[in-house]
Protein backbone atom coordinates (compact mmCIF):
# COMPACT_ATOMS: atom_id res chain seq x y z
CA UNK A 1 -66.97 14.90 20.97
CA UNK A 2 -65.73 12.91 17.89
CA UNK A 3 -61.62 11.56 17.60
CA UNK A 4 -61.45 13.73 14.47
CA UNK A 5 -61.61 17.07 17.32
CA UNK A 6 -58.24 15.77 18.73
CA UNK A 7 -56.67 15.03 15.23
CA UNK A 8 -53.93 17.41 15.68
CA UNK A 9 -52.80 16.07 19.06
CA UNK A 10 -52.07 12.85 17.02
CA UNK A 11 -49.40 11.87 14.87
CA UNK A 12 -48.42 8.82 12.41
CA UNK A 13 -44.49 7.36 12.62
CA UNK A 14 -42.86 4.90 10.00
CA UNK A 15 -40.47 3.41 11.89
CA UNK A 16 -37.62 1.13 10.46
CA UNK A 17 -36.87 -1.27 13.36
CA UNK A 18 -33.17 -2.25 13.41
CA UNK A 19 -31.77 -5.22 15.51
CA UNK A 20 -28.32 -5.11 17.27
CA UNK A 21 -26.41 -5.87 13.83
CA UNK A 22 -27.80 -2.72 11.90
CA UNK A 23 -30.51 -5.07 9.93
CA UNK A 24 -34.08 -4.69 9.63
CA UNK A 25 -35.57 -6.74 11.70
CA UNK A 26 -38.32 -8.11 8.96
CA UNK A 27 -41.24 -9.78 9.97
CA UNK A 28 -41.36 -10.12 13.90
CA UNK A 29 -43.66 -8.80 16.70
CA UNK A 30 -42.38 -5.67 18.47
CA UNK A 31 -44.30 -4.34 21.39
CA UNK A 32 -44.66 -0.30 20.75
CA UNK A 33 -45.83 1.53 24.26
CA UNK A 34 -46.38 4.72 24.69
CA UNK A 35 -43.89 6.41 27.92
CA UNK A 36 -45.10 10.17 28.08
CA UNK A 37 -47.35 12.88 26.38
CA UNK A 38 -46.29 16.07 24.95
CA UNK A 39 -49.31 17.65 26.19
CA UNK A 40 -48.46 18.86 29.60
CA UNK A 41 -51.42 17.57 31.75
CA UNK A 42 -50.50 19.39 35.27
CA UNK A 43 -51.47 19.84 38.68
CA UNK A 44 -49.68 21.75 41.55
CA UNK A 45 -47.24 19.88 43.43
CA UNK A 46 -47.35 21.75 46.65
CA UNK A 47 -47.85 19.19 48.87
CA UNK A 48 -44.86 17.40 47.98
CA UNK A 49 -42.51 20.38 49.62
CA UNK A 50 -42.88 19.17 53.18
CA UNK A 51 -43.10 15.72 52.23
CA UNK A 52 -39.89 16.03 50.03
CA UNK A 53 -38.21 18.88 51.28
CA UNK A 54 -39.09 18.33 55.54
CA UNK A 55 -40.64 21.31 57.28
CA UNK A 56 -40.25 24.94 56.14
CA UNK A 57 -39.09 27.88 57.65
CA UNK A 58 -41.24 30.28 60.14
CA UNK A 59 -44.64 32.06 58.37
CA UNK A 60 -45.20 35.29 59.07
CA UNK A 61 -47.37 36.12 56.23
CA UNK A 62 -50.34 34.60 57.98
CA UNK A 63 -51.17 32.37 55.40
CA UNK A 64 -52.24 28.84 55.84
CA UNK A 65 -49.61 26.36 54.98
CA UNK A 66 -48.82 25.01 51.71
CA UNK A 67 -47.62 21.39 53.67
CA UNK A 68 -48.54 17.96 52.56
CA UNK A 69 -51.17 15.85 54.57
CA UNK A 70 -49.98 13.60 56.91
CA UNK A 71 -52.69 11.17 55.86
CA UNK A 72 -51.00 11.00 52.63
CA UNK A 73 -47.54 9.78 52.74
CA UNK A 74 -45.28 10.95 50.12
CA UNK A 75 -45.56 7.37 48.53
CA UNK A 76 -49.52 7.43 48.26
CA UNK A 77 -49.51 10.80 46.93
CA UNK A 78 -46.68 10.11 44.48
CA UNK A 79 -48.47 7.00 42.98
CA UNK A 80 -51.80 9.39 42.73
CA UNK A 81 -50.12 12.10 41.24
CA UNK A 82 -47.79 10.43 38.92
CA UNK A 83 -50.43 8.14 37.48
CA UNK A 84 -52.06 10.85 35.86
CA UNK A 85 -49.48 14.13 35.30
CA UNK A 86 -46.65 15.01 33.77
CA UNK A 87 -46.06 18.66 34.82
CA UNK A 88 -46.13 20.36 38.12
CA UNK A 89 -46.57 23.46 39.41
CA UNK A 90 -44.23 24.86 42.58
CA UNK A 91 -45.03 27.60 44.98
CA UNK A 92 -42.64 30.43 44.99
CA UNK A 93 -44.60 32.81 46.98
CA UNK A 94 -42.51 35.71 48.18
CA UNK A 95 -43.78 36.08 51.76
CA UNK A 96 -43.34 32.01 52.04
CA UNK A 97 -40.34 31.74 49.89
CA UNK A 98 -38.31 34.10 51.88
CA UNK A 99 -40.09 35.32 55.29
CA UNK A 100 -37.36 36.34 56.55
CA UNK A 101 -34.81 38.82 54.25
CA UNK A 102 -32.49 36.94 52.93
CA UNK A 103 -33.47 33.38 54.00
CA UNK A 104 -34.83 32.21 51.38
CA UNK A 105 -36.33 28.87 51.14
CA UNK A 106 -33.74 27.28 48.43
CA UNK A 107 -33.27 24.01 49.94
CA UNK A 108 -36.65 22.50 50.16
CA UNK A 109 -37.87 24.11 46.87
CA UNK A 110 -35.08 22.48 45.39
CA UNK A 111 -34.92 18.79 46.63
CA UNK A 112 -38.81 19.23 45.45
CA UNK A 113 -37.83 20.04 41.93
CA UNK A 114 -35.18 17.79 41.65
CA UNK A 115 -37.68 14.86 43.26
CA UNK A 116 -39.91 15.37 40.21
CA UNK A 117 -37.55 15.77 37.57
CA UNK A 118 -35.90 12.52 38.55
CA UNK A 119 -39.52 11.13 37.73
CA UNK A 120 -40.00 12.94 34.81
CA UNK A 121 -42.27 15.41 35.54
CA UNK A 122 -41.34 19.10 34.29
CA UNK A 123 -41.36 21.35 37.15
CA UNK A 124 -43.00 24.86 36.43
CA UNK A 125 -42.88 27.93 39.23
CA UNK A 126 -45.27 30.09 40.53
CA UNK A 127 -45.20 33.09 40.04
CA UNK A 128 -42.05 35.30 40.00
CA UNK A 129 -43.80 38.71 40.30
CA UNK A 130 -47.42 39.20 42.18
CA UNK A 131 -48.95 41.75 44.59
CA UNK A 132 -50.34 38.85 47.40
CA UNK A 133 -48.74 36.92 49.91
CA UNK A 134 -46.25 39.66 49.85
CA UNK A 135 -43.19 39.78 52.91
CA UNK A 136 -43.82 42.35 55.49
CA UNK A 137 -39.96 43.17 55.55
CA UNK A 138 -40.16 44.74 52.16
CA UNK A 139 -42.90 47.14 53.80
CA UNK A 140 -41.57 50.62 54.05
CA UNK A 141 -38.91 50.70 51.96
CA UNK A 142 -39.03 53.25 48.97
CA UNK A 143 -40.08 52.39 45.42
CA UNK A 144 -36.37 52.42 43.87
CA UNK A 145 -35.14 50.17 46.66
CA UNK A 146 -38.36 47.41 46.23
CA UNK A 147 -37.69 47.65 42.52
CA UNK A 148 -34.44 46.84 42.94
CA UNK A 149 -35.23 43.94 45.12
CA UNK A 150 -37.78 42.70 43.04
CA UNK A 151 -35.50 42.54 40.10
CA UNK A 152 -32.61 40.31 42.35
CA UNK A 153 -35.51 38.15 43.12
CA UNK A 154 -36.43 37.73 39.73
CA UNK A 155 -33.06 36.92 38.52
CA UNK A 156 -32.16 34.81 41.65
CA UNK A 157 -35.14 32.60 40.91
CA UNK A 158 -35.27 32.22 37.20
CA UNK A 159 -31.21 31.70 36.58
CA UNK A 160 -31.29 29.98 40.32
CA UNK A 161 -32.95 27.07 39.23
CA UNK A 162 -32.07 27.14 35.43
CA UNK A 163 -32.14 23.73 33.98
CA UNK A 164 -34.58 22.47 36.97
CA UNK A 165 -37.50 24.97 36.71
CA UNK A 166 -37.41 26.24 32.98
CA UNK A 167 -41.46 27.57 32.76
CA UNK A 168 -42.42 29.93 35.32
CA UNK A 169 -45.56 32.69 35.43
CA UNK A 170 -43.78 35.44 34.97
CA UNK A 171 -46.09 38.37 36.61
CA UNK A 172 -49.82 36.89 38.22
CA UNK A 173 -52.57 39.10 37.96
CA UNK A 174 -51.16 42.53 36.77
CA UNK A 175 -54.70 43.39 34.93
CA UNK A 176 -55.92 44.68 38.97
CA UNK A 177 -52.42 44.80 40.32
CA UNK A 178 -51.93 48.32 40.90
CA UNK A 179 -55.81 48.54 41.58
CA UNK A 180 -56.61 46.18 44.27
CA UNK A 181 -54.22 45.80 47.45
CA UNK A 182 -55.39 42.72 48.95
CA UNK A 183 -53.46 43.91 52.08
CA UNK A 184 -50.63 45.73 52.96
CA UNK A 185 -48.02 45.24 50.02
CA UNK A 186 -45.12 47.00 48.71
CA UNK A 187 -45.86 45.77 44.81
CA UNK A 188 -49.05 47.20 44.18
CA UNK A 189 -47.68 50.82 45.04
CA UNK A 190 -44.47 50.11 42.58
CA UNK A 191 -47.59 49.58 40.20
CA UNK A 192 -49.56 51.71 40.71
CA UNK A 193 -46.73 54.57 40.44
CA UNK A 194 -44.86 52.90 37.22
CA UNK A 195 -47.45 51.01 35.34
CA UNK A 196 -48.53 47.74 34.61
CA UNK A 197 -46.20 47.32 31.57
CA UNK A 198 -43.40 48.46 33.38
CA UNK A 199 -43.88 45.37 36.00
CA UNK A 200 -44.26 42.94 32.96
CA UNK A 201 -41.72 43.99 31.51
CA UNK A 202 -39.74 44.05 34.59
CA UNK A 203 -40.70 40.03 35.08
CA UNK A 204 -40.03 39.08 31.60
CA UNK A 205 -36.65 40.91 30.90
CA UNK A 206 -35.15 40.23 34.03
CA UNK A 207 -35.96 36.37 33.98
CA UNK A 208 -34.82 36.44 30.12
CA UNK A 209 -31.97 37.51 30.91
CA UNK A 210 -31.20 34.83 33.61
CA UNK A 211 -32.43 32.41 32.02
CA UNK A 212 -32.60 33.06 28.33
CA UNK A 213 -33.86 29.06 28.13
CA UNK A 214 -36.90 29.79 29.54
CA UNK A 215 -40.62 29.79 28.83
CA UNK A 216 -42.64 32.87 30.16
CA UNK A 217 -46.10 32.80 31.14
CA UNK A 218 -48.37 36.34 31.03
CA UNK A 219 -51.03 34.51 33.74
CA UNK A 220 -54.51 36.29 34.79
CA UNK A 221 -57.68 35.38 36.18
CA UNK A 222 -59.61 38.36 34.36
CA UNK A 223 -60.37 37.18 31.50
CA UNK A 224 -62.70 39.95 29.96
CA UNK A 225 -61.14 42.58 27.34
CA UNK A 226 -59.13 44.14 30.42
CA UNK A 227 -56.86 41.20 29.92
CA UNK A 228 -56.74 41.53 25.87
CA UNK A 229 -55.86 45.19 26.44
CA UNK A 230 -53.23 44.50 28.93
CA UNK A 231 -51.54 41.59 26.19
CA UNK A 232 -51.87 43.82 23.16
CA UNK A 233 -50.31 46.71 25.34
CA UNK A 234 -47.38 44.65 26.55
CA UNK A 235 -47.01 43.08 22.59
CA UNK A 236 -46.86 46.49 21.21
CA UNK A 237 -44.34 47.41 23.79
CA UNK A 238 -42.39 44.51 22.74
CA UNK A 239 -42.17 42.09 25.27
CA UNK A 240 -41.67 38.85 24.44
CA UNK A 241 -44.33 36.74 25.57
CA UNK A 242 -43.94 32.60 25.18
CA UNK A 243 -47.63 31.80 27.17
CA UNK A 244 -50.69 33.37 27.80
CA UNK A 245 -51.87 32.10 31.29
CA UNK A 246 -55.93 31.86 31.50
CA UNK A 247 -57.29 31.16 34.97
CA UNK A 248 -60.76 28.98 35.47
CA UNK A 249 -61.56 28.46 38.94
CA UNK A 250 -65.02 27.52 38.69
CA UNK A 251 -66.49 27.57 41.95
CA UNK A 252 -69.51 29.04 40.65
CA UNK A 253 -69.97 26.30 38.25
CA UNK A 254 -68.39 24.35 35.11
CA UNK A 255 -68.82 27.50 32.24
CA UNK A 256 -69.60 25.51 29.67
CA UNK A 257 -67.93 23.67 26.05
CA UNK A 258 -69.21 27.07 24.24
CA UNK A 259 -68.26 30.12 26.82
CA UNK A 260 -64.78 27.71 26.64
CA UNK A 261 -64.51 28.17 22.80
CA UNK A 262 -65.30 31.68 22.73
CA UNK A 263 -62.91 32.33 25.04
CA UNK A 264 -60.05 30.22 23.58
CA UNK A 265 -60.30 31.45 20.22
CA UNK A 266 -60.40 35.56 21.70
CA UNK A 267 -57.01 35.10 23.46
CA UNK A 268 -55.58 32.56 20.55
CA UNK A 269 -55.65 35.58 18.07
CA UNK A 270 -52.59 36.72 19.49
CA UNK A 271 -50.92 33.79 17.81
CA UNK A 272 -49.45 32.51 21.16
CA UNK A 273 -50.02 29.13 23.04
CA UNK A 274 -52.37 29.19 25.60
CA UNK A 275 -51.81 27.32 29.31
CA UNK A 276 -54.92 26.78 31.13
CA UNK A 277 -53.13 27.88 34.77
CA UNK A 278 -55.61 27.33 37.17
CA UNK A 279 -58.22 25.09 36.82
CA UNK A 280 -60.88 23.97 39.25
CA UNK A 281 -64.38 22.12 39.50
CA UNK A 282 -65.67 21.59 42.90
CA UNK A 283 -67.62 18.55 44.12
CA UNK A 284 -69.47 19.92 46.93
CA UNK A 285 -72.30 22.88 46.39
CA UNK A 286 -71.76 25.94 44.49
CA UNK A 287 -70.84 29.15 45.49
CA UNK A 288 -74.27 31.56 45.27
CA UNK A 289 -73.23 33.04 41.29
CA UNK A 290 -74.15 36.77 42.62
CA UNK A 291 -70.38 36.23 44.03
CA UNK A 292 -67.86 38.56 42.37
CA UNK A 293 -64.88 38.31 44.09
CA UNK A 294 -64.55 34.63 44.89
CA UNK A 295 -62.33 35.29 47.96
CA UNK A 296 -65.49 36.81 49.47
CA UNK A 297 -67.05 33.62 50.04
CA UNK A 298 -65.87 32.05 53.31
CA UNK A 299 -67.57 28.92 54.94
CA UNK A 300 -65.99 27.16 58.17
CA UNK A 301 -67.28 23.76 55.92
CA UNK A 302 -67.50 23.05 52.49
CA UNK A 303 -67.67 19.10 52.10
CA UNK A 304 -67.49 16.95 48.94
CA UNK A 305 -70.92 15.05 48.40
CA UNK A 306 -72.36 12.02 46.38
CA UNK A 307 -73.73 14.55 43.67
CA UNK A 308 -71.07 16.71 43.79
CA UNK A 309 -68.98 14.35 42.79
CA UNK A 310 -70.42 12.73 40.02
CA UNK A 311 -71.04 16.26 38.92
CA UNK A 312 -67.72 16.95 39.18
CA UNK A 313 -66.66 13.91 37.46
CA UNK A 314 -68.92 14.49 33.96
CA UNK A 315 -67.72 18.11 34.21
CA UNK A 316 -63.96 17.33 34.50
CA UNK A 317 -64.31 15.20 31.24
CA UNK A 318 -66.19 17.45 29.17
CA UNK A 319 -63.83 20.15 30.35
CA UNK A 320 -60.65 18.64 28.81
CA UNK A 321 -62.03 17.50 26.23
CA UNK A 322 -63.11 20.61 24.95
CA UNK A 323 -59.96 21.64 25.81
CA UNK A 324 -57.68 19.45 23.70
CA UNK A 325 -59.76 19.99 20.83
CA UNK A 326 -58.79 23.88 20.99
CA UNK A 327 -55.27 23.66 18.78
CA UNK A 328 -54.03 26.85 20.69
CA UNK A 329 -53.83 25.29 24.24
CA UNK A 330 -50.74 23.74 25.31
CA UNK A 331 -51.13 23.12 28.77
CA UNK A 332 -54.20 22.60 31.50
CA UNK A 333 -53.21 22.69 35.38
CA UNK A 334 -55.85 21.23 37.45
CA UNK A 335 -55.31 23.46 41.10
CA UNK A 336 -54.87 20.90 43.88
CA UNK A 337 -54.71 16.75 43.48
CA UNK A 338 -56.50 16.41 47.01
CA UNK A 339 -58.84 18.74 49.00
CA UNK A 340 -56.30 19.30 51.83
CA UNK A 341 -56.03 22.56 52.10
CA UNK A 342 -57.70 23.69 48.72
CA UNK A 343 -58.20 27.05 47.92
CA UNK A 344 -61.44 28.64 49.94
CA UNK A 345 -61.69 25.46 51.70
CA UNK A 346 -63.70 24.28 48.46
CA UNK A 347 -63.57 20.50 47.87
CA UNK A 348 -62.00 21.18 44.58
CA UNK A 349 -59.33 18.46 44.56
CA UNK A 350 -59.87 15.50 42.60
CA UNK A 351 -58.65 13.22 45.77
CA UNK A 352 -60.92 12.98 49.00
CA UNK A 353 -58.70 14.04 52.10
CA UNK A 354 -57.91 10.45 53.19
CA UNK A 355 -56.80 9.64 49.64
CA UNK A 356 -59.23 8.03 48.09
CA UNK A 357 -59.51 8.97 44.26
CA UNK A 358 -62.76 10.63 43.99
CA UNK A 359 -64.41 10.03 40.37
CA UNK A 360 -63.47 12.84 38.84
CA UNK A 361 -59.69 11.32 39.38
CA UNK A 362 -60.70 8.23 37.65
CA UNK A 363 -62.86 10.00 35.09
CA UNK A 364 -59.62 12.04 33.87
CA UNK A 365 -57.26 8.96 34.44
CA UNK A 366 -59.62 6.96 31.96
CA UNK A 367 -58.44 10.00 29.36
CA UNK A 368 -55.05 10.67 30.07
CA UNK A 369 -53.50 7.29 30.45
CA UNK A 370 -56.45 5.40 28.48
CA UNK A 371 -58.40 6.88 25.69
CA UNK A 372 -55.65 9.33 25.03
CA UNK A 373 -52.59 6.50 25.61
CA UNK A 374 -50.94 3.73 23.61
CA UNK A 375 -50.65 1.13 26.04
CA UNK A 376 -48.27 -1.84 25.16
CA UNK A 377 -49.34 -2.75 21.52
CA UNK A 378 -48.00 -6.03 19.92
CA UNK A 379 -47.33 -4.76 16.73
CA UNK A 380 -45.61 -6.70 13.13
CA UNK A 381 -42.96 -5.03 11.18
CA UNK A 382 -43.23 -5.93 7.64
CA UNK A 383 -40.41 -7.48 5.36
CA UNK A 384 -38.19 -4.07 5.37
CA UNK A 385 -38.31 -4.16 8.73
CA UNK A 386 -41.20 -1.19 9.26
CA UNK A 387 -43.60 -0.88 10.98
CA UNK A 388 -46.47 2.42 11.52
CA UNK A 389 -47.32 3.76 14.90
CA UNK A 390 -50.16 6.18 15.19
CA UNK A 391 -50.73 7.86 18.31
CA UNK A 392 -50.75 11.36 20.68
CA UNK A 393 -47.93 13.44 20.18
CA UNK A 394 -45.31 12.10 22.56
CA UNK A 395 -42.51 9.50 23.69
CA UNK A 396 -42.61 6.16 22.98
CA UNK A 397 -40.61 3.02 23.43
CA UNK A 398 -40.06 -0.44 20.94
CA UNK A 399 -39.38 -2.91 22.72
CA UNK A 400 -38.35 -7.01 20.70
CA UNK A 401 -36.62 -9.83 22.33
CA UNK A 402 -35.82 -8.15 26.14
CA UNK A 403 -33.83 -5.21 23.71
CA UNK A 404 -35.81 -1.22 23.46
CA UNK A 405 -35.57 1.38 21.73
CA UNK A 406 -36.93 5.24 22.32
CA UNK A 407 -38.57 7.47 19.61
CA UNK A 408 -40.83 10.38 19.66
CA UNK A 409 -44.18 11.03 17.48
CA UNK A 410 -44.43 14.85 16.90
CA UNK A 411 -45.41 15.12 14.12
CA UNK A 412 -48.68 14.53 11.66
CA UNK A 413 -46.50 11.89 9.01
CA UNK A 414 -42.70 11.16 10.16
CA UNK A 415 -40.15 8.95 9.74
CA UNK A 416 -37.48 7.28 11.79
CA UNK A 417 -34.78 4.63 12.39
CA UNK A 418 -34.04 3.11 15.91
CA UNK A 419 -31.52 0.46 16.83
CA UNK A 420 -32.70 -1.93 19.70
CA UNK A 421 -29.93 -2.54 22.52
């Protein structure tokens, strides 16, 4: 895939370069270097809660654990993670969150988020309205009186953690919520009884309203004209939308640059950015494709292998590049850094369990912080003191003589000023 695909995730800067006495600085190196991307490049952050946060409270959803692996100590995993993403993705489950009524799990989620943000990651959560992993405590209470808790959760969590977690999926998988159970729930009879709409709109209003600073994420995994139908329904019913969420667990097997495209350009109609939620590529064998329902395939062992991986690896890279050439998406969130504890048991992650980066990891490092990076540049202003920066949309630093300056390219041609100090 040519540069000229990823021409508008690039931008050009004349900068005027001003030394600690408000003068030009005219004809002197400057080192420009390149300090974030404005592309959110994500991954889930899960395993940072115990680390961070120490040991959660009681399950009773019997789920497996969401925990970090002791074989990767908050430092390892930190460097691993940080090295390549910018954005993360927190569990909010409501059967984990808050197993028992009104002990919620505040504390760790918190010191999590603000761990992160003090690294300058943005923190996303997941997801403030679904029909799984559901607490048996709101079993058996009547639909006006789970309604009503819903909505306090809703509000709790989006104005809770205002100004920490700003981007959160609003409602996950309301295309087959009031259709498929997965278990005993109390969401998919509320529903079933009063509509999909009148769940999304229930997510969306409520966190609006909390946090009117947010950004709101319609996330599915059905991606067929079920999905369309359900956006164009909720659009017309005006609900204001800020995301459309597109799942790609790909288990059964990378999809390809052209079922990608298609795809893309069917949802981008709606004239709305598009985060790619849930993305996975496994490095092991493939699940048999006469699979519907992915959560139907259950091995005791699923191990990462030699082909897998560099499978995995060339698919990973054609994957996001086809990707950032699409101008409608915004976002991509690989599903899980390591395989501990992946979804299915699949060796999915793009980090062996005992840490070592498997080459898929390096393969998307090498575009993230290399192809698609300014690293320190030794540039020369000219004799007014400018000097032009091309590079990805994002924030930068100018550094001359131990003194730096911070700008931002976000746009195709700009301008700016900056005084070093």
């Amino acid at each position: 895939m040519s540069d000229s695909s990823l021409r508008h995730r690039k931008g050009e800067i004349t900068l005027t370069v001003r030394g600690p006495d408000g003068q030009p600085l005219a004809d002197q190196v400057v080192t420009v270097a390149q300090e974030r991307h404005a592309f959110a490049f994500g991954n889930i952050g899960f395993d940072f809660v115990d680390l961070v946060g120490g040991p959660g409270p009681e399950e009773t959803t019997g789920v497996e654990s969401f925990g970090g692996d002791s074989r990767l100590d908050l430092d390892r995993l930190g460097e691993l993670w940080l090295d390549v993403f910018n954005t993360a993705t927190l569990p909010f489950y409501w059967g984990r969150y808050e197993p028992r009524r009104g002990a919620p799990d505040t504390e760790r989620l918190t010191a999590t988020a603000r761990w992160l943000a003090e690294r300058g990651v943005t923190v996303k959560g997941h997801p403030l309205v679904w029909h799984t992993v559901q607490p048996s405590w709101l079993l058996g209470e009547d639909l006006d009186e789970v309604e009503r808790l819903l909505r306090a959760r809703v509000r709790d969590l989006a104005g809770g953690f205002a100004g920490l977690i700003d981007t959160w999926d609003a409602i996950n998988e309301a295309v087959i919520m009031p259709v498929f159970a997965n278990g005993d729930n109390a969401i998919t009879p509320l529903a079933r009884a009063r509509g999909r709409i009148h769940l999304v709109r229930l997510a969306f209003e409520e966190a609006r309203a909390a946090n009117p600073a947010a950004t709101l994420v319609l996330n599915d995994f059905d991606l067929s004209s079920a999905y369309e139908c359900l956006i164009e329904g909720v659009l017309e019913a005006g609900v204001r939308v800020d995301a459309i969420g597109l799942q790609t667990h790909m288990h059964q097997g990378y999809r390809g640059e052209e079922y990608m495209r298609q795809m893309l350009d069917r949802f981008a109609r709606y004239g709305l950015p598009l985060h790619l939620t849930e993305t996975t590529l496994v490095s092991g064998h493939l699940m048999p494709p006469e699979i519907e329902d992915l959560n139907d395939y259950q091995i005791p062992h699923w191990p990462s292998t030699p082909e897998g991986e560099a499978r995995q690896a060339e698919e990973v890279e054609r994957h996001y590049r086809s990707l950032l050439a699409h101008p409608a998406v915004q976002s991509i969130n690989y599903w899980g850094l390591t395989d501990r504890g992946a979804w299915l048991g699949a060796p999915a992650g793009l980090v062996r369990t005992d840490g070592s980066p498997k080459p898929a990891y390096d393969a998307l490092k090498a575009l993230v912080k290399g192809e698609w990076w300014l690293s320190p540049t030794d540039l020369r202003t000219g004799s007014d003191g400018t000097v032009t920066v091309t590079g990805f949309l994002g924030d930068y630093t100018v550094t001359a003589a131990d003194r730096a300056a911070c700008f931002t390219i976000d746009a195709p041609d700009t301008t700016a000023t900056v005084d070093l100090s």
